[in-house]
N, C-alpha and C. Protein backbone atom coordinates (compact mmCIF):
# COMPACT_ATOMS: atom_id res chain seq x y z
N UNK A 1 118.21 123.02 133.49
CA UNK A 1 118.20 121.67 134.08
C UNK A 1 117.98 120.64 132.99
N UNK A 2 118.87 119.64 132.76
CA UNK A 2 118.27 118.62 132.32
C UNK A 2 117.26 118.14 132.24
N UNK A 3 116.34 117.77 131.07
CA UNK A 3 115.05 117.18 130.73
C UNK A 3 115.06 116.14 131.54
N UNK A 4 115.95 115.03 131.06
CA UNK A 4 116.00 113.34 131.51
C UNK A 4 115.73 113.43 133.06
N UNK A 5 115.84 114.88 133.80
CA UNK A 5 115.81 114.48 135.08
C UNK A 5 114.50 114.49 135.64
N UNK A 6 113.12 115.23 134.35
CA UNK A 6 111.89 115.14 134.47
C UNK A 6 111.03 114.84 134.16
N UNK A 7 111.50 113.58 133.49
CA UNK A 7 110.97 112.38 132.86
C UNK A 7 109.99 111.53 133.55
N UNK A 8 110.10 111.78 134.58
CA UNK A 8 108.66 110.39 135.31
C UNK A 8 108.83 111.25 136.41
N UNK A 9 107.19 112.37 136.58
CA UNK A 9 107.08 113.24 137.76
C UNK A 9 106.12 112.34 138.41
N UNK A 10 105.28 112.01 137.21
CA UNK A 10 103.81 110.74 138.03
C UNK A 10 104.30 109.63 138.68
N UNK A 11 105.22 108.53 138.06
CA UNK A 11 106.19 107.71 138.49
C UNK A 11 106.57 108.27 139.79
N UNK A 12 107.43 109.52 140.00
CA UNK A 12 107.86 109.43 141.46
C UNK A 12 106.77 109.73 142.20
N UNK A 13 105.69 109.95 141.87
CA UNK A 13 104.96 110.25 143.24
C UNK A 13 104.45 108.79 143.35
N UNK A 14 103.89 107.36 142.58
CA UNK A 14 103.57 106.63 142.93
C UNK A 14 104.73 105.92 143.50
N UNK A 15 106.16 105.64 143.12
CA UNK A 15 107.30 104.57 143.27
C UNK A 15 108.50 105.22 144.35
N UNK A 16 108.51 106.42 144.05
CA UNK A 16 109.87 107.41 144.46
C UNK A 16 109.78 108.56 144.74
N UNK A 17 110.72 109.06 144.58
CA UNK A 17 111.18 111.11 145.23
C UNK A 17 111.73 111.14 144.20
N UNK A 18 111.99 112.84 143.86
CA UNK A 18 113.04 113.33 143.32
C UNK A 18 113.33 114.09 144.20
N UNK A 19 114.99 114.18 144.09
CA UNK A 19 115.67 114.56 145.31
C UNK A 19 116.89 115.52 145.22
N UNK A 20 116.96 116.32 145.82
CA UNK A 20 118.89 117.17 145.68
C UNK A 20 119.43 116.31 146.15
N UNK A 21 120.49 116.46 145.30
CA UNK A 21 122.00 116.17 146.11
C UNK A 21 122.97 116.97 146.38
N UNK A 22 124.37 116.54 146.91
CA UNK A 22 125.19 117.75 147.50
C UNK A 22 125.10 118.47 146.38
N UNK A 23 125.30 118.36 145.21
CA UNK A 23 125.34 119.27 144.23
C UNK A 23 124.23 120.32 143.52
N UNK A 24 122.62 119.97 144.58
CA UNK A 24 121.83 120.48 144.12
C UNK A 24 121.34 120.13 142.47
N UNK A 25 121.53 119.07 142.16
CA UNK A 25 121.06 118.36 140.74
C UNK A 25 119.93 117.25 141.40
N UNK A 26 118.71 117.63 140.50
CA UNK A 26 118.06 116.48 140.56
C UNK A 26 117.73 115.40 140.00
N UNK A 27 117.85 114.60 140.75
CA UNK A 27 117.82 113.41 140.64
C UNK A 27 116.37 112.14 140.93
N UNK A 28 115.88 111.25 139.85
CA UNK A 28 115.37 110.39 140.88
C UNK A 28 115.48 108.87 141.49
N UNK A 29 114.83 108.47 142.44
CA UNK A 29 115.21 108.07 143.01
C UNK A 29 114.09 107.33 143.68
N UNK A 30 114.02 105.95 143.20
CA UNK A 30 112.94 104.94 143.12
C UNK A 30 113.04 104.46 144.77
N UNK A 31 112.08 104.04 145.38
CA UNK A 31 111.96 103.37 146.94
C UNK A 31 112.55 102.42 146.85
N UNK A 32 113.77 102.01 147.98
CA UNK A 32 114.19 100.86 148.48
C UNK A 32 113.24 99.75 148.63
N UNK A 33 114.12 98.67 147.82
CA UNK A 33 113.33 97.42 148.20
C UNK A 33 113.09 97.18 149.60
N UNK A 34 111.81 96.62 149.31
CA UNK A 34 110.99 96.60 151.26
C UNK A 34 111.55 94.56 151.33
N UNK A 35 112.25 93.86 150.81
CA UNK A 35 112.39 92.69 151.02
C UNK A 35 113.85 92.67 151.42
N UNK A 36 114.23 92.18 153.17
CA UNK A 36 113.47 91.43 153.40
C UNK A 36 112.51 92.74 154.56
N UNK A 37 111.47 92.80 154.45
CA UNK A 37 110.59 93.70 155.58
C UNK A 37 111.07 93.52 157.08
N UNK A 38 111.61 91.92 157.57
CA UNK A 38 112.43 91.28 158.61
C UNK A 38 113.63 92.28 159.38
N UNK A 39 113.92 93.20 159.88
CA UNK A 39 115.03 93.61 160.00
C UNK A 39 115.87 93.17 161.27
N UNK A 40 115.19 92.09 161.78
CA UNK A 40 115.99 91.52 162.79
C UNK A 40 117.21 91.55 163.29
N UNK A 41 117.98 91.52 161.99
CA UNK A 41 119.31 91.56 162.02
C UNK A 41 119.63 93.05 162.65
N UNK A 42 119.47 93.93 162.74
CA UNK A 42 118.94 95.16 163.34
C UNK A 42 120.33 95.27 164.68
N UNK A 43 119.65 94.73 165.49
CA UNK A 43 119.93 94.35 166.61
C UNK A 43 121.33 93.38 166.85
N UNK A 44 122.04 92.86 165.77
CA UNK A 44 123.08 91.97 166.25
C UNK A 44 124.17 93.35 165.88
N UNK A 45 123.69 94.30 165.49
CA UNK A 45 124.83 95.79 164.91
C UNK A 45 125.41 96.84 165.74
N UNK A 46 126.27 97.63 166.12
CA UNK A 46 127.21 98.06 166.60
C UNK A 46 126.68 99.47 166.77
N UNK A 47 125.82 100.13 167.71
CA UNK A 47 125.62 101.98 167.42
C UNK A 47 126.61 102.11 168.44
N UNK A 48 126.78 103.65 168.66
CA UNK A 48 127.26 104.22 169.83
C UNK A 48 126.31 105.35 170.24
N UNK A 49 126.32 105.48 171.34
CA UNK A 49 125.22 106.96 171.67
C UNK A 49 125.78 107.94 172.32
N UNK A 50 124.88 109.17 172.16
CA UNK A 50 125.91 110.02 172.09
C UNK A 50 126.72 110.28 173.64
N UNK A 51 126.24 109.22 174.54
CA UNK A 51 127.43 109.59 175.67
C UNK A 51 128.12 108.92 175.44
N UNK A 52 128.84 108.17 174.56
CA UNK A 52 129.44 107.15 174.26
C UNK A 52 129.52 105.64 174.61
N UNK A 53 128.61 105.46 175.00
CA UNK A 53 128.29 104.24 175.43
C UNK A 53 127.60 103.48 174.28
N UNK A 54 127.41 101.85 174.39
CA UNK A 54 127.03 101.46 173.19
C UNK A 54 125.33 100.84 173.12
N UNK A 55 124.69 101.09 172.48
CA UNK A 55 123.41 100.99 172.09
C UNK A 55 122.78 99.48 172.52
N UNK A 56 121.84 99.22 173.52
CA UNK A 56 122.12 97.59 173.96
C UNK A 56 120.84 97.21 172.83
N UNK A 57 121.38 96.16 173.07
CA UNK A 57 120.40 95.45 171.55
C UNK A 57 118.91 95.11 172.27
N UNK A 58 118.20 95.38 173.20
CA UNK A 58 117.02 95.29 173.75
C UNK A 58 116.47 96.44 173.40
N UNK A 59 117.05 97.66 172.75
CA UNK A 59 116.52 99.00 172.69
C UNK A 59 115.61 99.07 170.99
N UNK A 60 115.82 97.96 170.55
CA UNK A 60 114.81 98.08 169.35
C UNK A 60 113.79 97.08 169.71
N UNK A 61 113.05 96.65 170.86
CA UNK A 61 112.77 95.74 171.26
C UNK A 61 111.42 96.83 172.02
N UNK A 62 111.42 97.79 172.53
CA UNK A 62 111.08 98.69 173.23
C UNK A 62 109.96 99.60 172.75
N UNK A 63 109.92 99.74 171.17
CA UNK A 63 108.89 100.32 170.99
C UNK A 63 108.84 100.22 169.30
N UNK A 64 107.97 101.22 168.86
CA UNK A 64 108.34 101.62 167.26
C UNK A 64 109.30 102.42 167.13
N UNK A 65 110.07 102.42 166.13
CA UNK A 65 111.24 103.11 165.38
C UNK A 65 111.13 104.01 164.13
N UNK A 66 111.25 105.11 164.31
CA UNK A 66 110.98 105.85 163.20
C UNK A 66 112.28 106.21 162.96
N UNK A 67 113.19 105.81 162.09
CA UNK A 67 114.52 106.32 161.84
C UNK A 67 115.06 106.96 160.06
N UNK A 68 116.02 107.89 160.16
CA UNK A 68 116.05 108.61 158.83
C UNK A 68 118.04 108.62 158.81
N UNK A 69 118.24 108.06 157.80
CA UNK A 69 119.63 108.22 158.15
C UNK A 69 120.32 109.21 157.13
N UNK A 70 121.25 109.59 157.90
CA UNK A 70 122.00 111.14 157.09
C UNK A 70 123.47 111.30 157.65
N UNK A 71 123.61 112.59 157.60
CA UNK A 71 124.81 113.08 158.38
C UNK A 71 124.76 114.69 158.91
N UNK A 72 125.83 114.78 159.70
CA UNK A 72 125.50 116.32 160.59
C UNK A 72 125.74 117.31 159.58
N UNK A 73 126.69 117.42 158.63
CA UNK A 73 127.57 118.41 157.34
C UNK A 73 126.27 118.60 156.49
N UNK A 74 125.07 117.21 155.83
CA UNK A 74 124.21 117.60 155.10
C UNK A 74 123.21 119.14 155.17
N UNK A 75 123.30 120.00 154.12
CA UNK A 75 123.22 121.11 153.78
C UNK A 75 121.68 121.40 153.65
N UNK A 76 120.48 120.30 153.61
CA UNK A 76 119.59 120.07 153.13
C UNK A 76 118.29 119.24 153.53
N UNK A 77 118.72 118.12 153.31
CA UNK A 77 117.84 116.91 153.02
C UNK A 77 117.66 116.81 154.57
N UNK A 78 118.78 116.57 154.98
CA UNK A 78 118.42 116.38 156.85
C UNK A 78 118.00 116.82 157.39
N UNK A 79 118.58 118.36 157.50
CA UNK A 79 117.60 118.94 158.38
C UNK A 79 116.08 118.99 158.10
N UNK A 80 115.83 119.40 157.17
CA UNK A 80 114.43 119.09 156.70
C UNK A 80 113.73 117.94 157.05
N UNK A 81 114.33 116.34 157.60
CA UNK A 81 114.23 115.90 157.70
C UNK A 81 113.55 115.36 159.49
N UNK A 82 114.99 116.51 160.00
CA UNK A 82 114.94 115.99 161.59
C UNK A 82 114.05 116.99 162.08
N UNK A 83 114.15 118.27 161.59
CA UNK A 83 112.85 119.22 161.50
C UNK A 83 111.45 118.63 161.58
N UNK A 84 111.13 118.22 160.54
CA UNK A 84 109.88 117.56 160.59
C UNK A 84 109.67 115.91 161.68
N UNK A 85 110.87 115.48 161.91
CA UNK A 85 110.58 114.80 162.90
C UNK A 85 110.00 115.22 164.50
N UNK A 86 111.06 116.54 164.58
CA UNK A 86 110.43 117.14 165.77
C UNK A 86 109.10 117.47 165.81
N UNK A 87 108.57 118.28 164.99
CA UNK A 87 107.13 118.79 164.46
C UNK A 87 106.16 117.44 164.14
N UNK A 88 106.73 116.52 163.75
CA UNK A 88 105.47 115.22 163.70
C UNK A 88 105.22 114.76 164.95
N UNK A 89 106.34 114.73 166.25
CA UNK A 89 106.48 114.55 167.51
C UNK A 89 105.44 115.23 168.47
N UNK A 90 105.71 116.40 168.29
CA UNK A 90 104.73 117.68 168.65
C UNK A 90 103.19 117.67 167.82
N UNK A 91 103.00 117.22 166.87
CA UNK A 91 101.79 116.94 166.43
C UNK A 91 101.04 115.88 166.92
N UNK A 92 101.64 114.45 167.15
CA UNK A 92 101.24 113.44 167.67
C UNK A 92 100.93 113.58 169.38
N UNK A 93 101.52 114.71 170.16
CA UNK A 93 100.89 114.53 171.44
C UNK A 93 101.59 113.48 172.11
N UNK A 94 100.46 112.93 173.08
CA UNK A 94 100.66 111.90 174.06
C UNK A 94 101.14 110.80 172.80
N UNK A 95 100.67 110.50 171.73
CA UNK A 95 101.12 109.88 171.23
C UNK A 95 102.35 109.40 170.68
N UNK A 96 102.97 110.47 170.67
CA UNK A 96 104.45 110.30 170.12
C UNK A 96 105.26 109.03 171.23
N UNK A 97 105.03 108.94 172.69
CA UNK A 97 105.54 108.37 173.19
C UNK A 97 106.04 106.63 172.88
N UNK A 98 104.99 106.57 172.04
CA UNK A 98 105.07 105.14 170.99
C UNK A 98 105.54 104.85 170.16
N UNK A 99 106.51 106.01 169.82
CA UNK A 99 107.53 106.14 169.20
C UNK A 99 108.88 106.89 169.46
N UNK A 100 110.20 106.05 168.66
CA UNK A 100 111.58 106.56 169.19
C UNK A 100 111.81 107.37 167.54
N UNK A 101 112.16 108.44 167.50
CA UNK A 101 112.70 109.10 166.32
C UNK A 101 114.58 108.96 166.36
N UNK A 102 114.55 108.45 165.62
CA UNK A 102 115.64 107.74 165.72
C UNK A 102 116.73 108.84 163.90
N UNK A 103 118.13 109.35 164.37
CA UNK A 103 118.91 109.44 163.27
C UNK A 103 120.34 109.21 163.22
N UNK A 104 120.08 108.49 161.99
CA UNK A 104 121.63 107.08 162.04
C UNK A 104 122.57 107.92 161.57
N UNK A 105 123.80 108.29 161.42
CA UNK A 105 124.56 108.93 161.12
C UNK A 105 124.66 108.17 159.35
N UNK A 106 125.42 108.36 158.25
CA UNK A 106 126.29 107.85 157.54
C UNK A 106 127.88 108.08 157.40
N UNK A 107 127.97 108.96 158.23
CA UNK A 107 129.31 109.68 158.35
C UNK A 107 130.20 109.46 159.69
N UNK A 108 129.67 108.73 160.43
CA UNK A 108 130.47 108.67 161.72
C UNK A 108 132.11 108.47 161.82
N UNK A 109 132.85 108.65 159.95
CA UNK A 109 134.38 109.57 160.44
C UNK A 109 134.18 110.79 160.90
N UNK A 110 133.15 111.62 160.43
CA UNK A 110 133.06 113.20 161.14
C UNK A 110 132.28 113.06 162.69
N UNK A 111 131.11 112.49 161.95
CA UNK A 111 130.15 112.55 163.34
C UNK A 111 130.05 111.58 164.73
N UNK A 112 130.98 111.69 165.58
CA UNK A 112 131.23 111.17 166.40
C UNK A 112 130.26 111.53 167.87
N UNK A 113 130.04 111.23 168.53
CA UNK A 113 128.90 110.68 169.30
C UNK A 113 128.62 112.15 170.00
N UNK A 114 129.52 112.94 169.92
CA UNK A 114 129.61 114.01 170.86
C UNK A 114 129.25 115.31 169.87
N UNK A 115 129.80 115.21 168.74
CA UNK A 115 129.00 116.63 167.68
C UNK A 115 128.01 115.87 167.54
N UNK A 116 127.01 115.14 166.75
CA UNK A 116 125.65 113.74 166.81
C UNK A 116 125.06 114.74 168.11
N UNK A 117 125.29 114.49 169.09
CA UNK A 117 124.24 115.03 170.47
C UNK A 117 123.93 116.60 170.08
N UNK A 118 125.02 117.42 169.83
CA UNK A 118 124.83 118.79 169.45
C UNK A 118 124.06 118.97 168.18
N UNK A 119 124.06 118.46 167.44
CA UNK A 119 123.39 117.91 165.98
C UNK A 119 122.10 117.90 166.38
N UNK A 120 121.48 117.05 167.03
CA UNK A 120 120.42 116.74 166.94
C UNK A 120 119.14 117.48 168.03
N UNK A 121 120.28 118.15 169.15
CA UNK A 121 119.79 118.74 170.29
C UNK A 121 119.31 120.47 169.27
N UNK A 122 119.82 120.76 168.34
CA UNK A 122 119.03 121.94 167.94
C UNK A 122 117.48 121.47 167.40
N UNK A 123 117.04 120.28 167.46
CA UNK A 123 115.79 120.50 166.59
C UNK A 123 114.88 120.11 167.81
N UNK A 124 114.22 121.00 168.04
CA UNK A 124 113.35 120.93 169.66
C UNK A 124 112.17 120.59 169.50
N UNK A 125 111.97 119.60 171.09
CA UNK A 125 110.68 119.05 170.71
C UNK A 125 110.68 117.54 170.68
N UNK A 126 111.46 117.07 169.88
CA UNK A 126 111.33 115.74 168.97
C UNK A 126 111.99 114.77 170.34
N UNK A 127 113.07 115.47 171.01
CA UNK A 127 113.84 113.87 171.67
C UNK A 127 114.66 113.16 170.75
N UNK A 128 114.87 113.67 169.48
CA UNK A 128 116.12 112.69 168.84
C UNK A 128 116.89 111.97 169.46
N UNK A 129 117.08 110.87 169.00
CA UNK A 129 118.06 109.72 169.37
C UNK A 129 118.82 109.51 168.31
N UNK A 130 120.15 110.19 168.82
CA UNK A 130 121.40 109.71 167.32
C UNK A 130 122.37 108.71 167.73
N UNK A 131 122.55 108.15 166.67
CA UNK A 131 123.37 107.13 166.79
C UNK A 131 124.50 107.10 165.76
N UNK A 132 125.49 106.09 165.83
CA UNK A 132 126.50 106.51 165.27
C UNK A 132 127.43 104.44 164.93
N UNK A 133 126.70 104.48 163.90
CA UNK A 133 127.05 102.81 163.67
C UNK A 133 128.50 102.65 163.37
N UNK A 134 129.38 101.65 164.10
CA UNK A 134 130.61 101.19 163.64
C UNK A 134 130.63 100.79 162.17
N UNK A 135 132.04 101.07 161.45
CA UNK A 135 132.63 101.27 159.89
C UNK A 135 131.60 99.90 159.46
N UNK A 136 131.71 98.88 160.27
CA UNK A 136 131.66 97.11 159.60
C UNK A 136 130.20 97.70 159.67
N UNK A 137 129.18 97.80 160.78
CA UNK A 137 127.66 98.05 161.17
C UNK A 137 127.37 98.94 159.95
N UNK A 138 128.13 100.29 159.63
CA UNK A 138 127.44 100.97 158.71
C UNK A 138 127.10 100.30 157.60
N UNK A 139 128.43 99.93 156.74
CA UNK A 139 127.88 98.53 155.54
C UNK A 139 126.27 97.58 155.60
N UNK A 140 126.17 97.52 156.90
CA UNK A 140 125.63 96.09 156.71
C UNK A 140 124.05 96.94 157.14
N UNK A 141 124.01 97.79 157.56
CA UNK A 141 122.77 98.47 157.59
C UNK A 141 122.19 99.45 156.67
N UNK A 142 123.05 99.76 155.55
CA UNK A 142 123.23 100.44 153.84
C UNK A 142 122.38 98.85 153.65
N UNK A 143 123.38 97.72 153.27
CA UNK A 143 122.63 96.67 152.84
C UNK A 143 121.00 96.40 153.85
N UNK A 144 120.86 96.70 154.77
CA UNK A 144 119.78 96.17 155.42
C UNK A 144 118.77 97.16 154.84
N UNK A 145 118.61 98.50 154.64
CA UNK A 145 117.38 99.46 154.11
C UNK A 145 118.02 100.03 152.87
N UNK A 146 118.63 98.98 151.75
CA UNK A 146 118.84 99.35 150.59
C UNK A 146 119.44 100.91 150.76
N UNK A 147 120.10 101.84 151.49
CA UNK A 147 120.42 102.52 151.73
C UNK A 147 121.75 102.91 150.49
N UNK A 148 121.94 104.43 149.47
CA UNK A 148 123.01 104.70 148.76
C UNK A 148 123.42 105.34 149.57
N UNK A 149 124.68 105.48 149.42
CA UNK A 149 125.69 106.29 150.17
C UNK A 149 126.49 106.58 149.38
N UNK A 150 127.21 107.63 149.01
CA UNK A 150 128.24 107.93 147.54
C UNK A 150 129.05 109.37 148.64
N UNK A 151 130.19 109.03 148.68
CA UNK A 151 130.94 110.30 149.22
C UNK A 151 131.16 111.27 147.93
N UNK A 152 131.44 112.72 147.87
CA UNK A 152 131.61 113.45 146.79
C UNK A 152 132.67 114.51 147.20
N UNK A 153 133.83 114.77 146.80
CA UNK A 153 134.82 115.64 147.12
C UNK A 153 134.19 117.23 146.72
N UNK A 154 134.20 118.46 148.13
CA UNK A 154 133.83 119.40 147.87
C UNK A 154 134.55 119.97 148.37
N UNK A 155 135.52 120.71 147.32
CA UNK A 155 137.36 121.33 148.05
C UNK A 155 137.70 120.24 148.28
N UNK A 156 138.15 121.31 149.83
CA UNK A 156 138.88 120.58 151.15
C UNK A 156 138.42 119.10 151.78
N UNK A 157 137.32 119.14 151.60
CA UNK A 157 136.74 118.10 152.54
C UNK A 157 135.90 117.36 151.52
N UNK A 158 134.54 116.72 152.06
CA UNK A 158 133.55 115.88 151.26
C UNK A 158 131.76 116.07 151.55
N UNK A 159 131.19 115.56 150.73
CA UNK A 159 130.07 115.71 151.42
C UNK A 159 129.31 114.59 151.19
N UNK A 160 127.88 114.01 151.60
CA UNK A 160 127.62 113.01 150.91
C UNK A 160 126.23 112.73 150.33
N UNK A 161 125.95 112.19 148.91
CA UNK A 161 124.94 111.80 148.47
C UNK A 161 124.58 110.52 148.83
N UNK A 162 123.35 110.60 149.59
CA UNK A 162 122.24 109.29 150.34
C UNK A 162 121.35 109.32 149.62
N UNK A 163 120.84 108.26 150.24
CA UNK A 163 118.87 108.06 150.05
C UNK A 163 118.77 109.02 150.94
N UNK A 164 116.89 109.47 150.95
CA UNK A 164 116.36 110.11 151.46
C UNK A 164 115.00 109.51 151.83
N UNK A 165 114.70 108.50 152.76
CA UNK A 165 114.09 108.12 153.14
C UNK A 165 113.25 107.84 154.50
N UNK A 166 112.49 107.84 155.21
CA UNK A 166 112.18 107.50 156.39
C UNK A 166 111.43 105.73 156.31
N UNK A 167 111.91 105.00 157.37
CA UNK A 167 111.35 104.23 158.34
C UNK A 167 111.37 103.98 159.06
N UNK A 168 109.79 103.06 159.11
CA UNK A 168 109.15 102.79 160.05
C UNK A 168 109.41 101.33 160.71
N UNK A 169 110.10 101.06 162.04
CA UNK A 169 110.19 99.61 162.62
C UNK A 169 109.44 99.76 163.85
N UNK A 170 108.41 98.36 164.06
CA UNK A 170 107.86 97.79 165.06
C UNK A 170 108.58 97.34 165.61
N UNK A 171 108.04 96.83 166.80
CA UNK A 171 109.22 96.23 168.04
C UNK A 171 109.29 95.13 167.61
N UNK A 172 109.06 94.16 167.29
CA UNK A 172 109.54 93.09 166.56
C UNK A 172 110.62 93.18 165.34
N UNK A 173 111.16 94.45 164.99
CA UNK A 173 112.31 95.27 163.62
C UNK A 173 111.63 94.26 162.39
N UNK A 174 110.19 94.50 162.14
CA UNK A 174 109.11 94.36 161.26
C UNK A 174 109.43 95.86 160.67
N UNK A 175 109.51 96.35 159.46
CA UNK A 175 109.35 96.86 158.11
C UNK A 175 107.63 97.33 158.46
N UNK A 176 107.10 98.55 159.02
CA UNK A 176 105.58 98.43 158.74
C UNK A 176 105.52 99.56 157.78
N UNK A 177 106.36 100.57 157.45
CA UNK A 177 106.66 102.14 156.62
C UNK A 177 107.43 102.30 155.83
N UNK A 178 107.14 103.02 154.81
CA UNK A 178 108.46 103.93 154.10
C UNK A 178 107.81 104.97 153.64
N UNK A 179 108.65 106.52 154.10
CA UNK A 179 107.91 107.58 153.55
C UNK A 179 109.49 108.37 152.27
N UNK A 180 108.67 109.21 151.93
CA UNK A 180 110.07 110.21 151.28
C UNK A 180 110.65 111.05 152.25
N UNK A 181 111.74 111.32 152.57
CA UNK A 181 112.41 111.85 153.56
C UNK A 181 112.10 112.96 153.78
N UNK A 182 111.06 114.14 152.29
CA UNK A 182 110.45 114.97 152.95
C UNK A 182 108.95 114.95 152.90
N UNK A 183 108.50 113.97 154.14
CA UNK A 183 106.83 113.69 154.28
C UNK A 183 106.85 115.15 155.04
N UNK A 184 105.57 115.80 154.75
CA UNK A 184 105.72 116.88 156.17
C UNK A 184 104.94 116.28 157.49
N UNK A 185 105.17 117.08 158.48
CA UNK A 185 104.85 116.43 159.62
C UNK A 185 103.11 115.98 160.05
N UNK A 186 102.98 116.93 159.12
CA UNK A 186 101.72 116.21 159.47
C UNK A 186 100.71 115.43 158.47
N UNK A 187 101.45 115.09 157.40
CA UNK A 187 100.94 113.76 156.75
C UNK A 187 101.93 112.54 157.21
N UNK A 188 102.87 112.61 157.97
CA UNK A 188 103.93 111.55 158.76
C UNK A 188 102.70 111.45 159.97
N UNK A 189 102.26 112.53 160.76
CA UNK A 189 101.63 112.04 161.91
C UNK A 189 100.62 111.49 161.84
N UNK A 190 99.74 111.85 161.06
CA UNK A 190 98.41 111.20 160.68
C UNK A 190 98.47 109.32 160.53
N UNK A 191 99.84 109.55 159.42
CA UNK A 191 100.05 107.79 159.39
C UNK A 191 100.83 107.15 160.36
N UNK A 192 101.39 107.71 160.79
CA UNK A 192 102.31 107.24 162.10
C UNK A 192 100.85 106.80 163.18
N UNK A 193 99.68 107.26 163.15
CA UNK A 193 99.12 107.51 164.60
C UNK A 193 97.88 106.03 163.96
N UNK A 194 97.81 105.85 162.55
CA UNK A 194 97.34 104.26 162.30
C UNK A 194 97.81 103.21 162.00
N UNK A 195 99.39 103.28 162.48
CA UNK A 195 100.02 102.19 162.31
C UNK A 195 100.02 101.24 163.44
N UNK A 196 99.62 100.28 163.41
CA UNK A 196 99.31 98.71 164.39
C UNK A 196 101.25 98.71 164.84
């Protein structure tokens, strides 16, 4: 492995992750700027759910948001991801109800509302809520949580290198979190269960 890629281990634990990508190279990978923390704009954006119907904009209005965005093809990072969402769910109890675990697609040319439900229905427990943002919505919600997205040709098809991040939105789409996409569940629940 490349040295340069283990150059600031102290650095990522205070600023960032180091992270795989499709290619299994690591990489790191400093925290998204938290400005603007505002995500208001949230809500004027385009999901679909997975019965195909479209996401009404009162539904981020409703509670806290814990959301991790990925895709169904990721080999890795996700599941690990939606895994531990279920398991922080199940750790929190009665509590979880105060929260929506929420996972955004980045891929919605593959993941269309109907594989998304099958996707997310294997990780038990949690209640996932997937969503699946229109081409224009995906852009503008990459720009809204500093979100990378890089497609990578593998063969036939593609796969894709993201951030790996979790947050946290209040019902007001207030910015109150950011964890590394692999917090385990129960240092996610602990802080999930003192967040105002």
């Amino acid at each position: 492995m490349d040295r340069r890629c283990l150059v600031k281990p102290v650095i990522s634990i205070l600023m960032g992750v180091l992270f795989l990508n499709s290619n299994c190279k690591l990489y790191y990978q400093s925290f998204p700027n938290n400005d603007p923390k505002n995500k208001s704009s949230l809500s004027e954006l385009s999901f679909i759910l997975p019965d195909g119907k479209y996401l009404p904009k009162t539904f981020w209005n409703e509670g806290k948001s814990v959301l991790y965005f990925g895709f169904s093809h990721c080999p890795d990072m996700c599941p690990l991801a939606l895994t531990n969402f279920s398991k922080t769910a199940l750790i929190l109890g009665p509590k979880a109800k105060d929260f929506r675990f929420i996972f955004v697609t980045l891929d919605p040319e593959r993941d269309d509302p109907l594989l998304l439900s099958k996707y997310v229905n294997q990780f038990q427990g949690g209640k996932l809520i997937a969503l699946s943002p229109s081409s224009e919505s995906l852009g503008k919600v990459e720009g809204l949580f500093g979100i990378t997205n890089r497609k990578v040709a593998t063969g036939n098809t593609y796969s894709i290198d993201h951030s790996n991040f979790i947050f946290v939105l209040d019902h007001k789409l207030q910015q109150i979190a950011v964890y590394p996409g692999g917090t385990s569940p129960v240092t996610l629940a602990n802080s999930l269960r003192v967040l105002n």
